[in-house]
Protein backbone atom coordinates (compact mmCIF):
# COMPACT_ATOMS: atom_id res chain seq x y z
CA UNK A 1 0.00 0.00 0.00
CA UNK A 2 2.91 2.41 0.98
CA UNK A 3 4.62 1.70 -2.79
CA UNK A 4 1.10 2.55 -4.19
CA UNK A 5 0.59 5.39 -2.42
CA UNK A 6 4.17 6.92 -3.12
CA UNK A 7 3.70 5.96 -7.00
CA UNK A 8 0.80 8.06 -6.66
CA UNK A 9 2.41 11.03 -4.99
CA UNK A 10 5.44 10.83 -7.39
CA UNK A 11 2.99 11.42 -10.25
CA UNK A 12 0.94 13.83 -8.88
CA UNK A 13 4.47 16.03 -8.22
CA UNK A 14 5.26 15.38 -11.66
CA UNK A 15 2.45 16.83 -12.93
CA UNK A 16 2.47 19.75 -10.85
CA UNK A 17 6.10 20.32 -11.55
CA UNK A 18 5.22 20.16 -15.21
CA UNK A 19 2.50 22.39 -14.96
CA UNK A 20 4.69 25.33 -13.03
CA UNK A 21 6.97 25.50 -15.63
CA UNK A 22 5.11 24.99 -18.30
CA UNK A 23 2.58 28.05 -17.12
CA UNK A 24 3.50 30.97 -19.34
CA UNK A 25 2.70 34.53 -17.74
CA UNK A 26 2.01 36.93 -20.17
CA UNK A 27 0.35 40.58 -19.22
CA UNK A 28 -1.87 41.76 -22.37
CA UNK A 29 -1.70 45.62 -22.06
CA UNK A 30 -2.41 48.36 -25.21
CA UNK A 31 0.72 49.89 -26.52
CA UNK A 32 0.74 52.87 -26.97
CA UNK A 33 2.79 54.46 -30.26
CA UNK A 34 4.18 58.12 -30.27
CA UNK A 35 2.69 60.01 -33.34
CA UNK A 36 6.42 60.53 -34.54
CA UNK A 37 7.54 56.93 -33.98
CA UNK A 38 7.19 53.75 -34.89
CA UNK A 39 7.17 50.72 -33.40
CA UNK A 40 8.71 47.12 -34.53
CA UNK A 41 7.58 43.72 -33.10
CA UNK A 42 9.76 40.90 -33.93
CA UNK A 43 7.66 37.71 -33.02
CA UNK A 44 9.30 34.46 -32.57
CA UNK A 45 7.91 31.39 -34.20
CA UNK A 46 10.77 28.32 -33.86
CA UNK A 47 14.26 27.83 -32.89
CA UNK A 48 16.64 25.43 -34.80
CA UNK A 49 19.44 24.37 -32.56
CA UNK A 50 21.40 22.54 -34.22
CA UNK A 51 21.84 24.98 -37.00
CA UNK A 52 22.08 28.28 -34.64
CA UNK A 53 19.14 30.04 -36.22
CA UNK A 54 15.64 31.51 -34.74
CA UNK A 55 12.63 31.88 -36.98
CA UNK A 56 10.66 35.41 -36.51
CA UNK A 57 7.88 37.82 -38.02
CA UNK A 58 8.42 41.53 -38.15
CA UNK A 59 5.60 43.67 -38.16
CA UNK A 60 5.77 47.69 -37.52
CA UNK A 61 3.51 50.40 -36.61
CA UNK A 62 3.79 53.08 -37.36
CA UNK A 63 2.58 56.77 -35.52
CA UNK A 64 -0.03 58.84 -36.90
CA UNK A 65 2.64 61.03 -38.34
CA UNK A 66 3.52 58.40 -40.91
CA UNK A 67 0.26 57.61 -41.85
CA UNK A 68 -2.13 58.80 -45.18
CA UNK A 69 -5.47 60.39 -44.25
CA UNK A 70 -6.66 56.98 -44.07
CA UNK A 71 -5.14 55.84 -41.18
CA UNK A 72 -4.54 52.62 -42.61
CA UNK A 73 -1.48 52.97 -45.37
CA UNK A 74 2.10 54.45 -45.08
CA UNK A 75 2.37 58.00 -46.67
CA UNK A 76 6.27 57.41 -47.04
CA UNK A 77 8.47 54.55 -47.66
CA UNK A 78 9.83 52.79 -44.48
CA UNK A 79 12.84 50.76 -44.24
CA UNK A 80 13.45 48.76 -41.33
CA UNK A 81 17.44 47.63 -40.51
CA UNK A 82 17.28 44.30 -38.60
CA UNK A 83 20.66 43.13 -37.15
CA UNK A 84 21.93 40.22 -35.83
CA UNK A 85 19.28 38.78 -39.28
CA UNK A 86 20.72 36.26 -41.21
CA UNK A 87 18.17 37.02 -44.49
CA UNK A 88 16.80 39.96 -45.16
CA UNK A 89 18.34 42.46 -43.16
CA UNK A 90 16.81 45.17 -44.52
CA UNK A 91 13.69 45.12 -44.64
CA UNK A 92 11.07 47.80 -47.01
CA UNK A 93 7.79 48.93 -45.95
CA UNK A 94 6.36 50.97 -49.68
CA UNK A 95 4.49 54.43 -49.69
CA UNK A 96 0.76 53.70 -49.96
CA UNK A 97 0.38 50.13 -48.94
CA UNK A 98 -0.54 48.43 -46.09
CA UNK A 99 2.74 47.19 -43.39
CA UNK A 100 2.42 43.26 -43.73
CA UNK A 101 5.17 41.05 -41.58
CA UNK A 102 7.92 39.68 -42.61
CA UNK A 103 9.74 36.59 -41.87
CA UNK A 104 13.48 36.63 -40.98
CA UNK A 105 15.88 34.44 -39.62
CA UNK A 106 17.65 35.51 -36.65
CA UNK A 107 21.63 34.29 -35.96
CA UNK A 108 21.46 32.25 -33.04
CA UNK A 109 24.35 31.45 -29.86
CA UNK A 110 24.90 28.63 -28.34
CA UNK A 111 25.30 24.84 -28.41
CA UNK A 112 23.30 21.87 -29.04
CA UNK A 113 25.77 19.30 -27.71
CA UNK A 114 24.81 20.43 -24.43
CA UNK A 115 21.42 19.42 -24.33
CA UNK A 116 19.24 19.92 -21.88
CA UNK A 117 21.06 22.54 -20.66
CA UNK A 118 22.12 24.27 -23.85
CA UNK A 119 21.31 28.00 -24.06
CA UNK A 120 21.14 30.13 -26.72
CA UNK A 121 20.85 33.82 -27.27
CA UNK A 122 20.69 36.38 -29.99
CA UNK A 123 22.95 39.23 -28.89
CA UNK A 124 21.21 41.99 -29.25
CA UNK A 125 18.42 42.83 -31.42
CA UNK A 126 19.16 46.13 -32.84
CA UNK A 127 16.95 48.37 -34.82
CA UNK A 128 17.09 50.99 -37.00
CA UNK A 129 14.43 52.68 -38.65
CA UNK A 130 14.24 55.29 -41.57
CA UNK A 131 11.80 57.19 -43.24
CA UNK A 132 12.14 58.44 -47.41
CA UNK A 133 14.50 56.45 -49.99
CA UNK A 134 17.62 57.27 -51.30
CA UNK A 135 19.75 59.96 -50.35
CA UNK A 136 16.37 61.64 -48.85
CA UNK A 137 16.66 58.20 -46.01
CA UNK A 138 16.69 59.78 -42.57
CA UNK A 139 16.18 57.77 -39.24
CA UNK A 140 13.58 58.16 -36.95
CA UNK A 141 12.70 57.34 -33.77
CA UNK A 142 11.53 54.06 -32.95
CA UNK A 143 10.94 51.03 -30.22
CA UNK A 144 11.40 47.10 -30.57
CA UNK A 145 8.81 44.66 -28.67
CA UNK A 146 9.97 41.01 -28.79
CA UNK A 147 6.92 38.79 -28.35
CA UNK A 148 5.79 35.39 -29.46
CA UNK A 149 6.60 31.86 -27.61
CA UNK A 150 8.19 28.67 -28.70
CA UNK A 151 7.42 25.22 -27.26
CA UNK A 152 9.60 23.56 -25.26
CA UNK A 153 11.35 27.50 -24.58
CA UNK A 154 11.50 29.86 -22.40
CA UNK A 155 12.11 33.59 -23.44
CA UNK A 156 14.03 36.07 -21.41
CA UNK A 157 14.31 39.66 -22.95
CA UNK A 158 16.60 42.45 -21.45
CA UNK A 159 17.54 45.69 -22.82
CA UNK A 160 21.41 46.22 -23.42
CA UNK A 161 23.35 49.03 -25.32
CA UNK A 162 24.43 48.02 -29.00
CA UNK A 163 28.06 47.73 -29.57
CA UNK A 164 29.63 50.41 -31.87
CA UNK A 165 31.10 47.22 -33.94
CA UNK A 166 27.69 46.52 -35.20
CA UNK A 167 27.93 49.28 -37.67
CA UNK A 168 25.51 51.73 -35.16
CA UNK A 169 26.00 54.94 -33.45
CA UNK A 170 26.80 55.00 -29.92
CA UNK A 171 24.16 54.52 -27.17
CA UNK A 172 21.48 52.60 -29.66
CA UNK A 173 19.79 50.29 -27.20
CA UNK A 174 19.01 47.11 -28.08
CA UNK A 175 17.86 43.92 -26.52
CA UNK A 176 18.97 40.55 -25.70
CA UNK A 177 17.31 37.54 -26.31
CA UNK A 178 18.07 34.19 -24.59
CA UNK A 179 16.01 31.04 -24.96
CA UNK A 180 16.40 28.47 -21.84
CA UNK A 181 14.86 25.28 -21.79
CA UNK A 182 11.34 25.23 -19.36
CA UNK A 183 11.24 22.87 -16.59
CA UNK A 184 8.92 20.57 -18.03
CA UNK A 185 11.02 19.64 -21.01
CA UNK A 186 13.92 19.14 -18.22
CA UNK A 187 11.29 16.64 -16.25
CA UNK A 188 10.23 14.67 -19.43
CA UNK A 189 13.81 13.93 -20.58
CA UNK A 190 14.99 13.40 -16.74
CA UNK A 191 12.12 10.71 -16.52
CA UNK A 192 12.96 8.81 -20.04
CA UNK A 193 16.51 9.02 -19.05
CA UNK A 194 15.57 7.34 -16.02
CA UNK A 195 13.86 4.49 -18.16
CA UNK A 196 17.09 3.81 -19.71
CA UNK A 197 19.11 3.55 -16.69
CA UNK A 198 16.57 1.26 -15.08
CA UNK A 199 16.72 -1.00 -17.95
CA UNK A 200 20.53 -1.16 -17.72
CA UNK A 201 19.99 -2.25 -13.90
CA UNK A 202 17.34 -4.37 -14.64
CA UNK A 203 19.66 -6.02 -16.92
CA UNK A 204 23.26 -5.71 -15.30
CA UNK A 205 20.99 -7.15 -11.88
CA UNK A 206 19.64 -10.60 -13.72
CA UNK A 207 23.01 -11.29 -15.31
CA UNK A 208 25.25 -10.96 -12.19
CA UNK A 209 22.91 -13.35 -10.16
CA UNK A 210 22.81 -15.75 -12.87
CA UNK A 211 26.72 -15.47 -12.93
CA UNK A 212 26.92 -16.19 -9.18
CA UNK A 213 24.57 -19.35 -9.38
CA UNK A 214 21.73 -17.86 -7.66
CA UNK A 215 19.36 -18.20 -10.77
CA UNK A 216 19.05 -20.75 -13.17
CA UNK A 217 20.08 -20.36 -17.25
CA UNK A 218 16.52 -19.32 -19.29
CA UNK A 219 17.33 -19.34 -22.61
CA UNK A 220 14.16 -17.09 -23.20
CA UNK A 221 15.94 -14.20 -21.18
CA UNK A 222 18.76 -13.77 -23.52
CA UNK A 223 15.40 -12.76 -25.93
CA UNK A 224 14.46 -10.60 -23.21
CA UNK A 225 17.94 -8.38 -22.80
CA UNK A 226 18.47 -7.87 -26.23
CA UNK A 227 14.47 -6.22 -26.55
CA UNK A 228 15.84 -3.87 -24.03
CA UNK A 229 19.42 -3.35 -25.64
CA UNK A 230 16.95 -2.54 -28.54
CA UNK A 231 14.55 -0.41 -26.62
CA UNK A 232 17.25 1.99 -25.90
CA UNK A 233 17.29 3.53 -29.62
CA UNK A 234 13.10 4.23 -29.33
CA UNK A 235 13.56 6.24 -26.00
CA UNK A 236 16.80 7.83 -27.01
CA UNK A 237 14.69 8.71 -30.49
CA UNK A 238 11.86 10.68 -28.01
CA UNK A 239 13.93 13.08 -26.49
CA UNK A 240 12.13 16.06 -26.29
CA UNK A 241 14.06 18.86 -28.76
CA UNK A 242 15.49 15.71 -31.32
CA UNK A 243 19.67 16.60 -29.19
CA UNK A 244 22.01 15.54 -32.00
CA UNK A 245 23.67 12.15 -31.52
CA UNK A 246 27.05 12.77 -29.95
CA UNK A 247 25.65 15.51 -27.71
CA UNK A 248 26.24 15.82 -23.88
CA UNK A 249 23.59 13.30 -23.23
CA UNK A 250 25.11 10.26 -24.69
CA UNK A 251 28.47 10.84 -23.37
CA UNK A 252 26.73 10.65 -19.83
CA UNK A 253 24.06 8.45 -20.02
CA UNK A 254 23.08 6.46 -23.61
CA UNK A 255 26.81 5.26 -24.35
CA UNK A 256 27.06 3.81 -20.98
CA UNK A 257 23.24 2.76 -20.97
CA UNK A 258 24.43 0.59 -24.06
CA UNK A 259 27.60 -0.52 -22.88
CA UNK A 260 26.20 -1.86 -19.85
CA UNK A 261 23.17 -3.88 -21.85
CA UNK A 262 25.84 -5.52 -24.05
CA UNK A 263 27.70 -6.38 -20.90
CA UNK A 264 24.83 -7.86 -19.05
CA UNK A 265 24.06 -10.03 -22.39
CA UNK A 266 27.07 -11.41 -23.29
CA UNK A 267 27.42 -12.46 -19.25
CA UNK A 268 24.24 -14.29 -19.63
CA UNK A 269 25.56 -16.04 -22.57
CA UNK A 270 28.67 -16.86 -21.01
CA UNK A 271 26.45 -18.72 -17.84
CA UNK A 272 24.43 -20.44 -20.31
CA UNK A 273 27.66 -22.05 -22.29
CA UNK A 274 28.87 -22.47 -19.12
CA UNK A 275 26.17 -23.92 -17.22
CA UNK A 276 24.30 -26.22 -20.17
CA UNK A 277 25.47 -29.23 -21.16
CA UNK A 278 24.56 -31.14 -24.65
CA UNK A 279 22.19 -33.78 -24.12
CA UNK A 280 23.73 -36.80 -26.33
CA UNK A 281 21.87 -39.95 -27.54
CA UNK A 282 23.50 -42.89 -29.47
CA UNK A 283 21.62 -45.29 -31.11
C-alpha cells in the first residue's frame, strides 16, 4: 500500500512540476505608439538548434505622423534595418500600402551538444528605422517589442546598449534575447533518461545473479535483454528537442546505458555455455 501510495504522490508532483513551468505569464496591455515613432515587433515562431538560427515575423507600426489620411497605409516609404538577421536584413515597408510582416531568420548562440542545458541567445536585437528612400533616407525614432513563444522554450528579454562594432551609433539600445529550456522539457527527458538507466539495472541485476549461481540459465531471457538493448534507440529517439547524436547526453548516459546492456548479455551467454550441457543420444 505504501509503494502505491508513493507511485501516486510521485505522479501527482510530476504533474504539478510540469504544470509550473510549463505556465506561461504573459500581461496583455495596449501599446501605446508616439505620433512621430514607430514601433517594430519581432515575433518568434521556432528555434533550430542545431543549425544556430531563430525563426521570426516583423511587423511595424507606425505613428499617426507616418500615416495617409486613411489611417490605414504608409504616406512614405519605411525601411526597417534588422541586425543580428541572417536574411533579409533590410527590410522595405512601400508608400501607400498596407505594413504586412515579414519573416526573418535571426543568428542564433549557443550549443546543441549540451542538451538539456544548452542555451542560446541572440545578442542583441538592434533596430534601426528610416523614413524616405535614397539619399532623402533619414532615421527616426523608434521602439522594438519582442513577443511570441516557442514550445519547449523559455524567453528572457533584457535591454542592453548596442556595440559600436555593429555598424551603429553609440548609445542605440538594443535587446537581448536568450532562450532556456522550461522545466517541463527538463522533467520529461529526466524521466525517459531514467527508463534507460533502469533498464541497464534491470539487466546488469539478472546477469550478475545468474553469474553467481543464484538463478538458473533461461534461454528465453537472452530474448528478453536484447528487446531492451533494442529499446534503448526508441527512447533515445523521443527526447524532447530531437539533441544531436554525440551531444552531452550520450556521453553521460546512452553510451554507458548501451555498454552496460551488451555487458549484461554477453554475461548471460557466457552462464548459459557455461552452465548447459549437450544432451547426447547414441543409437
Amino acid at each position: 500500500m505504501s509503494l502505491v501510495a508513493a507511485a501516486i504522490a510521485v505522479y501527482a508532483g510530476v504533474l504539478v512540476l510540469f504544470g509550473v513551468s510549463t505556465h506561461e505569464r504573459r500581461e496583455w496591455r495596449p501599446v501605446e505608439v508616439a505620433a512621430d515613432s514607430v514601433l517594430v515587433v519581432v515575433t518568434m515562431k521556432s528555434l533550430q538548434p542545431t543549425v544556430d538560427r531563430v525563426h521570426a515575423e516583423v511587423t511595424i507600426y507606425p505613428g499617426e505622423s507616418f500615416l495617409d489620411a486613411n489611417g490605414a497605409t504608409l504616406a512614405a516609404p519605411l525601411s526597417v534595418l534588422l541586425v543580428p538577421a541572417v536574411s533579409q536584413s533590410e527590410l522595405f515597408f512601400p508608400a501607400h500600402t498596407v505594413p504586412v510582416g515579414y519573416p526573418v531568420e535571426l543568428l542564433a548562440r549557443g550549443q546543441a551538444i549540451r542538451w538539456p542545458f544548452d542555451v542560446f541567445d541572440v545578442t542583441p536585437v538592434v533596430v534601426e528605422v528610416d523614413v524616405g528612400e535614397g539619399a532623402q533616407r533619414e532615421p527616426v525614432p523608434s521602439d522594438v517589442l519582442i513577443d511570441g513563444r516557442i514550445d519547449g522554450w523559455s524567453i528572457d528579454r533584457r535591454a542592453v546598449v548596442a556595440a559600436p562594432e555593429l555598424g551603429f551609433p553609440d548609445g542605440v539600445d538594443g535587446t537581448e534575447v536568450v532562450f532556456v529550456r522550461t522545466g517541463g522539457t527538463l522533467v520529461y527527458a529526466a524521466i525517459l533518461l531514467l527508463m534507460m538507466v533502469v533498464l541497464a539495472v534491470l539487466a546488469a541485476f539478472v546477469a550478475v545473479q545468474t553469474f553467481r549461481r543464484r538463478r538458473a540459465v533461461e534461454t528465453d531471457m537472452l530474448a528478453w535483454m536484447a528487446a531492451m538493448l533494442f529499446a534503448v534507440v526508441p527512447l533515445r529517439g523521443i527526447l524532447p528537442g530531437s539533441p544531436p547524436i554525440g551531444s552531452w547526453v550520450d556521453v553521460t548516459v546512452t553510451i554507458w546505458v548501451v555498454t552496460t546492456l551488451v555487458a549484461a548479455l554477453t554475461l548471460y551467454v557466457y552462464c548459459w555455455w557455461r552452465d548447459s550441457h549437450p544432451s547426447l543420444t547414441r543409437r
